[in-house]
Protein backbone atom coordinates (compact mmCIF):
# COMPACT_ATOMS: atom_id res chain seq x y z
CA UNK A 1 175.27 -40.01 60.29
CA UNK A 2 178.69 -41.70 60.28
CA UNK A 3 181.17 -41.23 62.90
CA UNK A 4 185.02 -42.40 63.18
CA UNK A 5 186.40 -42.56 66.55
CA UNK A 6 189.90 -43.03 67.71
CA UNK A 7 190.92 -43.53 71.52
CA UNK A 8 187.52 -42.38 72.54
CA UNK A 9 187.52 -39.48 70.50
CA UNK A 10 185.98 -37.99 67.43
CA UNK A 11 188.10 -37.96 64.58
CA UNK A 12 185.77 -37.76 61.24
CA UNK A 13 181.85 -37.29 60.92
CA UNK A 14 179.38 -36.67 58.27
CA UNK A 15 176.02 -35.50 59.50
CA UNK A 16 173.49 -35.41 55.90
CA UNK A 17 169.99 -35.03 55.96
CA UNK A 18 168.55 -36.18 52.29
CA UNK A 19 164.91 -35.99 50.80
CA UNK A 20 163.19 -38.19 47.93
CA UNK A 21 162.59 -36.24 44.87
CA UNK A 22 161.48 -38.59 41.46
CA UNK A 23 162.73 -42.27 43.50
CA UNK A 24 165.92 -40.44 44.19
CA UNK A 25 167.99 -39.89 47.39
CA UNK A 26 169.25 -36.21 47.08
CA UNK A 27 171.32 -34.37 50.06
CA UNK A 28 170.26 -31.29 50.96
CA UNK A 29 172.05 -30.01 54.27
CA UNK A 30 175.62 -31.90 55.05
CA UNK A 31 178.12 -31.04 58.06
CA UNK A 32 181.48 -32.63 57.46
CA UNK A 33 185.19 -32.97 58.19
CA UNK A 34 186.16 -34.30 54.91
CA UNK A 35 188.27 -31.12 53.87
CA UNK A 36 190.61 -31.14 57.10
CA UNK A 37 187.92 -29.18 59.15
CA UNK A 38 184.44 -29.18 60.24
CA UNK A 39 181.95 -27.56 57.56
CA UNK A 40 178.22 -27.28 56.60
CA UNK A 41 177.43 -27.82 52.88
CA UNK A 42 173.88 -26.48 52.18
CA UNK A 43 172.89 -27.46 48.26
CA UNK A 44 169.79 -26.42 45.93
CA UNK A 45 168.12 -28.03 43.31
CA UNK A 46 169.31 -26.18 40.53
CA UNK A 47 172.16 -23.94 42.09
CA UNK A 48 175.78 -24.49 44.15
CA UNK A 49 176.40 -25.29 47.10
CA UNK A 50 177.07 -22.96 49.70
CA UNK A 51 179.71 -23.94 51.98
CA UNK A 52 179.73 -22.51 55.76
CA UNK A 53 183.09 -23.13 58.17
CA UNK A 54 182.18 -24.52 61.16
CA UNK A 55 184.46 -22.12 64.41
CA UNK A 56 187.79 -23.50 65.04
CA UNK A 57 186.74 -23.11 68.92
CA UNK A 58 184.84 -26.01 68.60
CA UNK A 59 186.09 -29.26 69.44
CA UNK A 60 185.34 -32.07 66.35
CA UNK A 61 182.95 -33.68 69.58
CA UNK A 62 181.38 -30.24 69.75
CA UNK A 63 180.83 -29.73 66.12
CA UNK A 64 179.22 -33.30 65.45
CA UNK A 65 176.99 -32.10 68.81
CA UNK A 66 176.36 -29.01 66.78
CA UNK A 67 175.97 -30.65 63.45
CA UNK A 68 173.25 -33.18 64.64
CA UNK A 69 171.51 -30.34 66.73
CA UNK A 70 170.94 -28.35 63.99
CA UNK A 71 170.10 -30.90 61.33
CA UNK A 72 166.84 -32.37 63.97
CA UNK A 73 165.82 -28.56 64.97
CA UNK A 74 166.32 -27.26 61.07
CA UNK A 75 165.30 -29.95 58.40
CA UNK A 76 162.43 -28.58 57.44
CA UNK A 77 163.53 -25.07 56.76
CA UNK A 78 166.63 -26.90 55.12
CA UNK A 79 164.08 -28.66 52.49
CA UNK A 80 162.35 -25.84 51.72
CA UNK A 81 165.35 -23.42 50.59
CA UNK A 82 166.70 -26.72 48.74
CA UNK A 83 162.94 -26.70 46.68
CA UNK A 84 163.14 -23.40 46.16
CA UNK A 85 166.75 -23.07 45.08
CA UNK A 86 167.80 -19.96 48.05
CA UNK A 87 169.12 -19.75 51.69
């Protein structure tokens, strides 16, 4: 998790959770602002990515809330797709 603040405030994140596979770090589930907004990246072993927009509503605070939330709750099930290459 990496988080730029700026007056108190939220201004970038990146949220990743990443598994070992052959000695390797490999990302699996990512939430991110590095496009202009707040996004989910979910990638497969041997497939794209599938990008998710995160709602506008959402304050950047909010969606790093989110982002973390759902990475702790969801890793496992997150792993599993990755391994077996579907959402």
């Amino acid at each position: 998790m990496r988080i730029w603040i700026e007056a108190g405030r939220v201004r970038r994140f990146v949220v990743q959770y990443e598994t070992m596979i052959g000695g390797q770090r490999v990302p699996v589930v990512r939430y991110d602002t590095a496009h202009g907004y707040a996004h989910r990246e979910q990638m497969f072993r041997d497939r794209e990515l599938i990008k998710t927009r995160r709602s506008d509503r959402l304050s950047l605070d909010e969606a790093l809330q989110f982002a973390g939330d759902d990475v702790r709750r969801h890793w496992r099930t997150y792993r599993r797709q990755f391994m077996r290459n579907q959402p």
